[in-house]
C-alpha atoms as a PDB file:
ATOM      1  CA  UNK A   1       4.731  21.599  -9.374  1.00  0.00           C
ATOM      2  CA  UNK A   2       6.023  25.479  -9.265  1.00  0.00           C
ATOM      3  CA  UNK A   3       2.366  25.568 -11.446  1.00  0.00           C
ATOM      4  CA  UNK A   4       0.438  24.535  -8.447  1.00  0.00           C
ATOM      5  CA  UNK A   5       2.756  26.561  -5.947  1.00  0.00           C
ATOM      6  CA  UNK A   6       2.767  29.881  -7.792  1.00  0.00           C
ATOM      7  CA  UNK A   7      -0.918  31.346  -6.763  1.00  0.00           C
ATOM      8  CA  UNK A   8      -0.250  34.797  -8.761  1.00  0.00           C
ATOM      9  CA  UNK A   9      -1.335  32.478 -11.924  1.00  0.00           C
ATOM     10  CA  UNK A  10      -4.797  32.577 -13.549  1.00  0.00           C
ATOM     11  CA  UNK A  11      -7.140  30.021 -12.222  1.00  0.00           C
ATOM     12  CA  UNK A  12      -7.097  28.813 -15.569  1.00  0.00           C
ATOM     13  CA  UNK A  13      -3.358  27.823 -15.665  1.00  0.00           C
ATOM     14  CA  UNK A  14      -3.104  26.797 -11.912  1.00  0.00           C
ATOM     15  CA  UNK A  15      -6.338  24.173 -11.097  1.00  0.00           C
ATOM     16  CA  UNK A  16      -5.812  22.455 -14.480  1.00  0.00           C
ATOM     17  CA  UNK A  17      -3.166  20.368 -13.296  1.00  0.00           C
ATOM     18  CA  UNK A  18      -4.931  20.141 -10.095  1.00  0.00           C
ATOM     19  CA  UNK A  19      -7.506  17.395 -11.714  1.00  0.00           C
ATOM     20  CA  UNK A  20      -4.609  15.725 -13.467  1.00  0.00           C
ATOM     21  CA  UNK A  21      -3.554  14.765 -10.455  1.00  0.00           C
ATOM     22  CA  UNK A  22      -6.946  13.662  -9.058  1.00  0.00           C
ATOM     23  CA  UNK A  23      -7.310  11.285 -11.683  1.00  0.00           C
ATOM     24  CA  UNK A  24      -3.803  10.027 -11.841  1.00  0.00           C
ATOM     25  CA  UNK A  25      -4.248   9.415  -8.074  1.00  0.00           C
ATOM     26  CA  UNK A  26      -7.468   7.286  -8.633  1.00  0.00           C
ATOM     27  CA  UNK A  27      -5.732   4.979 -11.356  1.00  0.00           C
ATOM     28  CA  UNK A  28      -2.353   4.846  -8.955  1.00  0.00           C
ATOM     29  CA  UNK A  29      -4.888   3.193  -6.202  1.00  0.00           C
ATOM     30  CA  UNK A  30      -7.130   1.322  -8.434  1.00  0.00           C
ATOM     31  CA  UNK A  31      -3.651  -0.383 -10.107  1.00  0.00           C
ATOM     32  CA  UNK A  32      -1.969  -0.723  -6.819  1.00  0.00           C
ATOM     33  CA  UNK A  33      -5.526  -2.330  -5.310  1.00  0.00           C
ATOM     34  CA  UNK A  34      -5.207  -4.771  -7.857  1.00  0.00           C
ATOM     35  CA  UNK A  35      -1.488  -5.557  -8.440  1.00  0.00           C
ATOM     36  CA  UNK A  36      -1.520  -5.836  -4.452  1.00  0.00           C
ATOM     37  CA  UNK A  37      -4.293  -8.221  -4.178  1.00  0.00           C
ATOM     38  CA  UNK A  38      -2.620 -10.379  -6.749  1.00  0.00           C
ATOM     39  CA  UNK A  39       0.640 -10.409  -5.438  1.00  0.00           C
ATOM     40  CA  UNK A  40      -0.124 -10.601  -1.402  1.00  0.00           C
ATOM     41  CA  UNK A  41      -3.734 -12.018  -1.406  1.00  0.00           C
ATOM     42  CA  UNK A  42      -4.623 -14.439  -4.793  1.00  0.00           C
ATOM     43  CA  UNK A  43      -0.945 -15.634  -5.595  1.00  0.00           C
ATOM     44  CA  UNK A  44       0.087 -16.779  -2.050  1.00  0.00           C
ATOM     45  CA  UNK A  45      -3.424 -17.962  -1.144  1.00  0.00           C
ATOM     46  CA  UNK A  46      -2.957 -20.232  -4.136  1.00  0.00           C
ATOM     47  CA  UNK A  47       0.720 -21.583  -3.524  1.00  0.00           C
ATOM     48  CA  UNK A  48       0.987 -21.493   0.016  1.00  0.00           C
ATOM     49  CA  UNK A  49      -0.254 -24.428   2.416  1.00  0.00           C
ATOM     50  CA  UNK A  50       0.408 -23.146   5.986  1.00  0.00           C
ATOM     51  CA  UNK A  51       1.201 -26.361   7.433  1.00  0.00           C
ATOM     52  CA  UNK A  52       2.648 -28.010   4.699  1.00  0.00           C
ATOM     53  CA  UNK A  53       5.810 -27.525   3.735  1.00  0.00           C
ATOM     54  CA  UNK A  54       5.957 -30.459   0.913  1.00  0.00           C
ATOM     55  CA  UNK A  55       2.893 -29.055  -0.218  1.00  0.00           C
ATOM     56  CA  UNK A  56       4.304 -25.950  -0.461  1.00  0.00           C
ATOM     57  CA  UNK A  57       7.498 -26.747  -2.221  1.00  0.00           C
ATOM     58  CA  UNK A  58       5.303 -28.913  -5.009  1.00  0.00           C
ATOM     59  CA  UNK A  59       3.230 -26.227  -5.481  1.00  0.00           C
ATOM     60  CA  UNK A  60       5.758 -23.324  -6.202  1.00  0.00           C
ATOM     61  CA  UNK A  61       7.697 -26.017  -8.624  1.00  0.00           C
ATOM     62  CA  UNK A  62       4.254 -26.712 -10.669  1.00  0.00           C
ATOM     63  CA  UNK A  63       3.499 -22.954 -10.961  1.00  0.00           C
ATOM     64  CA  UNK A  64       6.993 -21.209 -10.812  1.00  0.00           C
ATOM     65  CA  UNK A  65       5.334 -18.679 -13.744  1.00  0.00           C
ATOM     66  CA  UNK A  66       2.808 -17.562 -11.009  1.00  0.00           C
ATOM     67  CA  UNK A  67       4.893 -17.306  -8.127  1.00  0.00           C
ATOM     68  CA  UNK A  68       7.151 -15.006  -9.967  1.00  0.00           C
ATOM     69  CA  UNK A  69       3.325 -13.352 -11.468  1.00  0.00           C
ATOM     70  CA  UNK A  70       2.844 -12.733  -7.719  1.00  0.00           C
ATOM     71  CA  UNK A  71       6.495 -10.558  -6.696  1.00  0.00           C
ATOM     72  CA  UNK A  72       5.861  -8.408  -9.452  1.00  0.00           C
ATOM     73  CA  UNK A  73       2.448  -7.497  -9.158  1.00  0.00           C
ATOM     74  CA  UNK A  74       3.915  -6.239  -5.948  1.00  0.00           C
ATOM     75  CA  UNK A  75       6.756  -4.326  -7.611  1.00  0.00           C
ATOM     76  CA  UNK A  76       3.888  -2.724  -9.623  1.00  0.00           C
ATOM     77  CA  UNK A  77       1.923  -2.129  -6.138  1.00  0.00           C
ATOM     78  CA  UNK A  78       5.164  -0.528  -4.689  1.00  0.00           C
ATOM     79  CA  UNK A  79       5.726   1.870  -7.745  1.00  0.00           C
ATOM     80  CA  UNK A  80       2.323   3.174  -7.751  1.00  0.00           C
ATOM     81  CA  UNK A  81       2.652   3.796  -3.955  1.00  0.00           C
ATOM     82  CA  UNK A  82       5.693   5.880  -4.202  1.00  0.00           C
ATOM     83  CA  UNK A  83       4.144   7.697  -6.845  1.00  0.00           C
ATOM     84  CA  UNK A  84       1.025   8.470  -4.790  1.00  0.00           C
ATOM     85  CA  UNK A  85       3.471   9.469  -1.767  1.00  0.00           C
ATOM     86  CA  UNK A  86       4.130  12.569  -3.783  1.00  0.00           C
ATOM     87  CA  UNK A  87       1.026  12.940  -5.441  1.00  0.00           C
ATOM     88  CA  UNK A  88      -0.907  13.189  -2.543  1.00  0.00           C
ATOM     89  CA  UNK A  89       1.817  15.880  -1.271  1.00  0.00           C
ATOM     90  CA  UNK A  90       0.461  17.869  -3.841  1.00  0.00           C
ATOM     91  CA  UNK A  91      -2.905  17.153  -3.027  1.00  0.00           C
ATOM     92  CA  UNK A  92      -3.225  17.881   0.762  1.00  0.00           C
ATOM     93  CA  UNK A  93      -0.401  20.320   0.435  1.00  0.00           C
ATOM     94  CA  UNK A  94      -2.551  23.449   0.465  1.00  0.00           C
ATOM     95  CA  UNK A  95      -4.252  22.105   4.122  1.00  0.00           C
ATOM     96  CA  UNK A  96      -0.842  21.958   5.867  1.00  0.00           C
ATOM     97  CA  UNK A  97       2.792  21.748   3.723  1.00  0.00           C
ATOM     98  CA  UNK A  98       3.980  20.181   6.752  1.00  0.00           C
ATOM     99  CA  UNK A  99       1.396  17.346   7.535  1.00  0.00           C
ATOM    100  CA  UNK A 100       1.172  16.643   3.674  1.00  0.00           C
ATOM    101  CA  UNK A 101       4.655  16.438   3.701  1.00  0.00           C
ATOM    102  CA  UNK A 102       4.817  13.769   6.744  1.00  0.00           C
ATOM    103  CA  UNK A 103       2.667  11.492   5.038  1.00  0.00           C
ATOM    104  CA  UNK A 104       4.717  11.540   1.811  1.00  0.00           C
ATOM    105  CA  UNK A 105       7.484   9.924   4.338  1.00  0.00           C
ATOM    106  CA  UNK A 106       5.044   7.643   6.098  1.00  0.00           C
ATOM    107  CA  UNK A 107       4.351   6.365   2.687  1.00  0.00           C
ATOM    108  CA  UNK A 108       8.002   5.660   1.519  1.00  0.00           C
ATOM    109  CA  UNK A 109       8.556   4.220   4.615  1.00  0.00           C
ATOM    110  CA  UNK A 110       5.337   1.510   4.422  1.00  0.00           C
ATOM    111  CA  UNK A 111       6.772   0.499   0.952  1.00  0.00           C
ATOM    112  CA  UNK A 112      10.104   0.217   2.284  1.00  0.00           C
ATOM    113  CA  UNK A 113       8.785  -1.891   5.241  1.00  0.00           C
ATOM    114  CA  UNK A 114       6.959  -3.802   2.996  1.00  0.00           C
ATOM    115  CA  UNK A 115       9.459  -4.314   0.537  1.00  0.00           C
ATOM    116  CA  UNK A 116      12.644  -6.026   2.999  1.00  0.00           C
ATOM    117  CA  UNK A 117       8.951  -8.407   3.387  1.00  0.00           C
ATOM    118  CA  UNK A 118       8.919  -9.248  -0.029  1.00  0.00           C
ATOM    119  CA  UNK A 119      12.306 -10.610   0.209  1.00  0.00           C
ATOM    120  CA  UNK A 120      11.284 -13.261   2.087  1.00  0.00           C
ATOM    121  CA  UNK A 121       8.608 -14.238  -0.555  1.00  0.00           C
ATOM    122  CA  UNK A 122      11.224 -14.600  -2.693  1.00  0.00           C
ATOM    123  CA  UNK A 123      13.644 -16.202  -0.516  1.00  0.00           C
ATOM    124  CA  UNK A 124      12.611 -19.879  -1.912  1.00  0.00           C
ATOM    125  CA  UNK A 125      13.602 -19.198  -5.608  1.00  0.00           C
ATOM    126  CA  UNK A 126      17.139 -19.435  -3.650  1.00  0.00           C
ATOM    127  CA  UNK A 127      16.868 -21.873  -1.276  1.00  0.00           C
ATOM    128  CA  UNK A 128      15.253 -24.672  -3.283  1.00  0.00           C
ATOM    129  CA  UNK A 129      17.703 -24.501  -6.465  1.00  0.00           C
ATOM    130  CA  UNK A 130      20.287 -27.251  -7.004  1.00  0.00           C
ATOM    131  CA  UNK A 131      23.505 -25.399  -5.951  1.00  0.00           C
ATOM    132  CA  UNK A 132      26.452 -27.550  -4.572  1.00  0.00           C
ATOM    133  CA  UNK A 133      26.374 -25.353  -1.364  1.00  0.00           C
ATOM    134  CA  UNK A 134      22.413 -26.291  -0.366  1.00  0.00           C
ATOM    135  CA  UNK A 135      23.547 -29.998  -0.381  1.00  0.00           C
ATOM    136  CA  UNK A 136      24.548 -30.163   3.033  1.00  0.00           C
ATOM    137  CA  UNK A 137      20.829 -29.318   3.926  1.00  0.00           C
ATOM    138  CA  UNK A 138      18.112 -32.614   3.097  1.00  0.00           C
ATOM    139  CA  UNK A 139      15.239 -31.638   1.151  1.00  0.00           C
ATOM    140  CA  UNK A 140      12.961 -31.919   4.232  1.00  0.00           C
ATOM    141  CA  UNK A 141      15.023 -29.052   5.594  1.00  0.00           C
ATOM    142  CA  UNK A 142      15.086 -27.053   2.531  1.00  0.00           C
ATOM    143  CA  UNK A 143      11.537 -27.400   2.310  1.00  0.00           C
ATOM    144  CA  UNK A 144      11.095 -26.287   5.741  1.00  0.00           C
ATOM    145  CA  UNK A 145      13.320 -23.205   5.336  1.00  0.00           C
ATOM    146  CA  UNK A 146      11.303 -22.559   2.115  1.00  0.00           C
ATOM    147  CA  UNK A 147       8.277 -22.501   4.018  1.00  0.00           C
ATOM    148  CA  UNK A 148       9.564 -20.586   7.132  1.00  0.00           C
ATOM    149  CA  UNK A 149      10.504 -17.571   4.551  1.00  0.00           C
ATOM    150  CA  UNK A 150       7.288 -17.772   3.468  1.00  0.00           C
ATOM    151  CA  UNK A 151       5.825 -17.573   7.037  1.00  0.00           C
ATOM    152  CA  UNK A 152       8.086 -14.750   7.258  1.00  0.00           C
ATOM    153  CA  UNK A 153       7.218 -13.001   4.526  1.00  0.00           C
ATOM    154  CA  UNK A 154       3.440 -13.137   5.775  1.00  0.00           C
ATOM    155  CA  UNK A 155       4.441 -11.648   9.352  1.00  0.00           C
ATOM    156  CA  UNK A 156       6.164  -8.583   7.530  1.00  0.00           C
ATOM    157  CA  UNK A 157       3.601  -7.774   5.643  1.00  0.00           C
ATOM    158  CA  UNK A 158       1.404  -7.159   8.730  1.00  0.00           C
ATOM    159  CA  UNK A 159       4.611  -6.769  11.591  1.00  0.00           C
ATOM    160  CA  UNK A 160       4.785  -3.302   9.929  1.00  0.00           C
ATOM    161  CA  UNK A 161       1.607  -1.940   8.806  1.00  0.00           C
ATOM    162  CA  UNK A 162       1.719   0.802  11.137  1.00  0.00           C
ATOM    163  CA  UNK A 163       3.331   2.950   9.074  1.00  0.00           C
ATOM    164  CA  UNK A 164       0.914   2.425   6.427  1.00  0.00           C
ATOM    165  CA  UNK A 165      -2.118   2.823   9.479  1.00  0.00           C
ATOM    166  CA  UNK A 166      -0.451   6.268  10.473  1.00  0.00           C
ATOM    167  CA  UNK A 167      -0.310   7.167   6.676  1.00  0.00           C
ATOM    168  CA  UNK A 168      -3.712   7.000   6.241  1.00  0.00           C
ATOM    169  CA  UNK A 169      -5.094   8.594   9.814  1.00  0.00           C
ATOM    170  CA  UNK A 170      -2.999  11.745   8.358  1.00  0.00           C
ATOM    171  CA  UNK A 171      -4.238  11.686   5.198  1.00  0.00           C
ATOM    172  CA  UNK A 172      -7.713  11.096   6.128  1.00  0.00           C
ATOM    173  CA  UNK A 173      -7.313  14.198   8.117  1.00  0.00           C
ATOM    174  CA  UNK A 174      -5.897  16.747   5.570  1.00  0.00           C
ATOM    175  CA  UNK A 175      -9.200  15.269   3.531  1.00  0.00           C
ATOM    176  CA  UNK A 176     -11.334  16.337   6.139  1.00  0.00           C
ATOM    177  CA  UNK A 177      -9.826  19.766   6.810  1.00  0.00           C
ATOM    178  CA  UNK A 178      -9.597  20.607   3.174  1.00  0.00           C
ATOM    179  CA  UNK A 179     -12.841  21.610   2.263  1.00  0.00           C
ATOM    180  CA  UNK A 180     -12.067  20.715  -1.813  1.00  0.00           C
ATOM    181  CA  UNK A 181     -12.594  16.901  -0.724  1.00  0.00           C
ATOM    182  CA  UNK A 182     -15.714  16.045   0.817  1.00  0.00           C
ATOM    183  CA  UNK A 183     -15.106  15.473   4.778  1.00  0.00           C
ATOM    184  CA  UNK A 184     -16.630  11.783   4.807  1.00  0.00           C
ATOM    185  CA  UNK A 185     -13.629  10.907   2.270  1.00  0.00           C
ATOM    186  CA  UNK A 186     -11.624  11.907   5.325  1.00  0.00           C
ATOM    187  CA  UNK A 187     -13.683  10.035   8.065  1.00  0.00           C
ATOM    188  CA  UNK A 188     -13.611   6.807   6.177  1.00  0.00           C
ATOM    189  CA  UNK A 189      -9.959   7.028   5.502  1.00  0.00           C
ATOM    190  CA  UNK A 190      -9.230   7.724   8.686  1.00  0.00           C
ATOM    191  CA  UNK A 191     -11.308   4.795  10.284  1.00  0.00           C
ATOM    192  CA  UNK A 192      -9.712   2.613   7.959  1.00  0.00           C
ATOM    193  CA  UNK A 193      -6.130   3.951   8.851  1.00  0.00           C
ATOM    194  CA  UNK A 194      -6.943   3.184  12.619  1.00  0.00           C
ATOM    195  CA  UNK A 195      -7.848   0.147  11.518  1.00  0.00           C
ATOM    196  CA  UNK A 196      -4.341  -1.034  10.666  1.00  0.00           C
ATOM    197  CA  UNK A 197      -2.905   0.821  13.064  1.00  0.00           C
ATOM    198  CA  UNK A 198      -5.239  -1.871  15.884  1.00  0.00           C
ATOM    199  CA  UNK A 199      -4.412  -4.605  13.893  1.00  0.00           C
ATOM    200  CA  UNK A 200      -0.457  -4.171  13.889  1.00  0.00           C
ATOM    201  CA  UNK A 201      -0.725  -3.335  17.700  1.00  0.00           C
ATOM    202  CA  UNK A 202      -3.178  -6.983  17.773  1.00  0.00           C
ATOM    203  CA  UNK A 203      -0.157  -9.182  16.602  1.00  0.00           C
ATOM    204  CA  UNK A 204       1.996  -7.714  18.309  1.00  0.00           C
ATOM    205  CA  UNK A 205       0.603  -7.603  21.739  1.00  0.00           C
ATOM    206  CA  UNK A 206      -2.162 -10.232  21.249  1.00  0.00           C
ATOM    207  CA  UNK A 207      -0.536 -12.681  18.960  1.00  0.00           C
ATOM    208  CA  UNK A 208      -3.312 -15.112  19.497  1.00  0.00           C
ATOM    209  CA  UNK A 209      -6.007 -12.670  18.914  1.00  0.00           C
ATOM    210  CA  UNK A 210      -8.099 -12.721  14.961  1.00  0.00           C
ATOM    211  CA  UNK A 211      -9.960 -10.260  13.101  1.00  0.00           C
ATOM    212  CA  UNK A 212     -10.140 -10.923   9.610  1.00  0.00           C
ATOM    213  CA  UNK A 213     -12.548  -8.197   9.001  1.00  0.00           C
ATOM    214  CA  UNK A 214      -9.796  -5.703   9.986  1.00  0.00           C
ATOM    215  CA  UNK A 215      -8.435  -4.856   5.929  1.00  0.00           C
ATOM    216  CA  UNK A 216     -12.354  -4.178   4.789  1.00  0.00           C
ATOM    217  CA  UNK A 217     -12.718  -0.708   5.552  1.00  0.00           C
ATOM    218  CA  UNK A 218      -8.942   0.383   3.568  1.00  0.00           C
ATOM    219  CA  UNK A 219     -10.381  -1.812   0.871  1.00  0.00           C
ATOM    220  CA  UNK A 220     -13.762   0.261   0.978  1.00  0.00           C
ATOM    221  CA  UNK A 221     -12.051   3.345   1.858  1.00  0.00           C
ATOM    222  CA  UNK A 222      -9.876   2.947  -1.003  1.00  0.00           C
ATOM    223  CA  UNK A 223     -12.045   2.148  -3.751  1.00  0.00           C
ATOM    224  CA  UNK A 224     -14.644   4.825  -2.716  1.00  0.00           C
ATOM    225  CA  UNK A 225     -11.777   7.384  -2.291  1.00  0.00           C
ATOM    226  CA  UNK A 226     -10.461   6.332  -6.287  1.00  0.00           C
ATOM    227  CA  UNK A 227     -13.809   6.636  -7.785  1.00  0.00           C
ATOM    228  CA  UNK A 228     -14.565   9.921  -6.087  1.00  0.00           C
ATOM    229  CA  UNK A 229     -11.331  11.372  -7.585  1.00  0.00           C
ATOM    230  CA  UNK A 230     -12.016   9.618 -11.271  1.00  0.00           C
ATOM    231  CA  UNK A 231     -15.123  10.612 -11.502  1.00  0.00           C
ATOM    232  CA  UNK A 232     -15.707  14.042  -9.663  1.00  0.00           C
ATOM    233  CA  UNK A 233     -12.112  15.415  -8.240  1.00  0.00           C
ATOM    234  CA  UNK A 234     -11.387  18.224  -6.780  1.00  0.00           C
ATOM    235  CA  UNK A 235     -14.019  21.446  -5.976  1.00  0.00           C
ATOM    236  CA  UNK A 236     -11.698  23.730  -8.074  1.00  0.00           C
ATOM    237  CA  UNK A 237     -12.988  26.958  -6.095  1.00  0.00           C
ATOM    238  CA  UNK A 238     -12.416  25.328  -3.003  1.00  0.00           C
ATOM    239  CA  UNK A 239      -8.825  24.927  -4.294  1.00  0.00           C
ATOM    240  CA  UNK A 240      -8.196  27.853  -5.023  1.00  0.00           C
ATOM    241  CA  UNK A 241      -9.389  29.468  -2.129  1.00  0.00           C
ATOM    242  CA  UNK A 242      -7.489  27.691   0.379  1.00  0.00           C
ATOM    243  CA  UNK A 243      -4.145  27.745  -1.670  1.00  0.00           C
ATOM    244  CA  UNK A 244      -4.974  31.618  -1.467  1.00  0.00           C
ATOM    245  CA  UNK A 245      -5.461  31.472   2.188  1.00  0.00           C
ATOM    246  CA  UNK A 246      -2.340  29.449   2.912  1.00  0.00           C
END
């Protein structure tokens, strides 16, 4: 960190790091695109029938293995998103400390959001065990309550995604203005961060209204953004140059 801060160092010693964290960026959102589709998209797509709550319940007894696959494939998503909270910070910190700095809290917060979301995904690993205390409840119930945390659980994950939206508008920003990134990096990212941002104000306001195109452009943005910073990085001259300037 003081590396990066400190521009009196040769350019040798100071942009080093500077691709480190390029690349470690790219395999943060290439693991947390894949953890999270497991864990939010495949695993409850597979175990969850909507209307169903018998279905439901069979299904998460019959694959109990996968169901538990699926919560921590998320705790692997949310540990790679903290981590790219601060390594983006670093990142977009020569554009604006203070800008770079609010998306580092944007991003804790989406993980934190999402997390008291995952709860309820895990919710029926309580509710549909054999303690003497769930007996006063009939297994229709219990299989109704198992299925209403899951419902839950589905509504979080979008109820809040604001925060992520907001995140990403920010970020997609500081990529524009920084001139080491290339600006349509910042365009897309910021298209798809509006994106979200619609489609938590849609279920909100317009419960009844569907777009299930709305996701594709942070799953574009995203993978387009990871390669770029695997394969090419950062302009190094460009780096230094505006960590000079600021």
């Amino acid at each position: 960190m003081s590396v990066l801060a400190d521009t009196s160092l040769p350019t040798s010693r100071r942009t080093i790091p500077v691709q480190m964290y390029a690349k470690v960026a790219a395999v943060l959102i290439l693991v947390s695109f894949i953890a999270g589709g497991f864990g939010e998209a495949y695993v409850p797509g597979k175990l969850i029938a909507p209307t169903d709550a018998a279905t439901t319940v069979a299904n998460l007894r019959a694959s109990q293995v996968l169901f538990r696959l699926g919560f921590a494939g998320y705790l692997l998503e949310a540990c790679c998103d903290i981590t790219l909270a601060l390594v983006f910070y670093v990142l977009l910190r020569p554009v604006h400390k203070y800008v770079s700095l609010l998306t580092a809290f944007f991003g804790l917060l989406a993980t934190a959001t999402f997390a008291a979301s995952e709860l309820f995904y895990f919710a029926p690993t309580l509710i549909l065990k054999d303690d003497g205390y769930l007996q006063s409840f009939s297994p229709d119930q219990l299989n109704t309550l198992a299925l209403l945390s899951l419902k839950l659980f589905g509504l979080g994950a979008v109820l809040f995604t604001v925060f992520y939206g907001v995140l990403w508008v920010l970020r997609g920003y500081l990529i524009f203005r920084s001139s080491y990134l290339p600006k349509f990096l910042g365009v897309l990212m910021t298209i798809a961060g509006l994106t979200f941002i619609f489609s938590n104000f849609a279920v909100v306001l317009a419960p009844g209204f569907r777009a299930d195109w709305l996701p594709l452009p942070m799953l574009l943005g995203l993978l387009v953004l990871a390669v770029w910073l695997l394969v090419k990085g950062v302009n190094l001259p460009k780096w230094d140059a505006k960590t000079v300037e600021r």
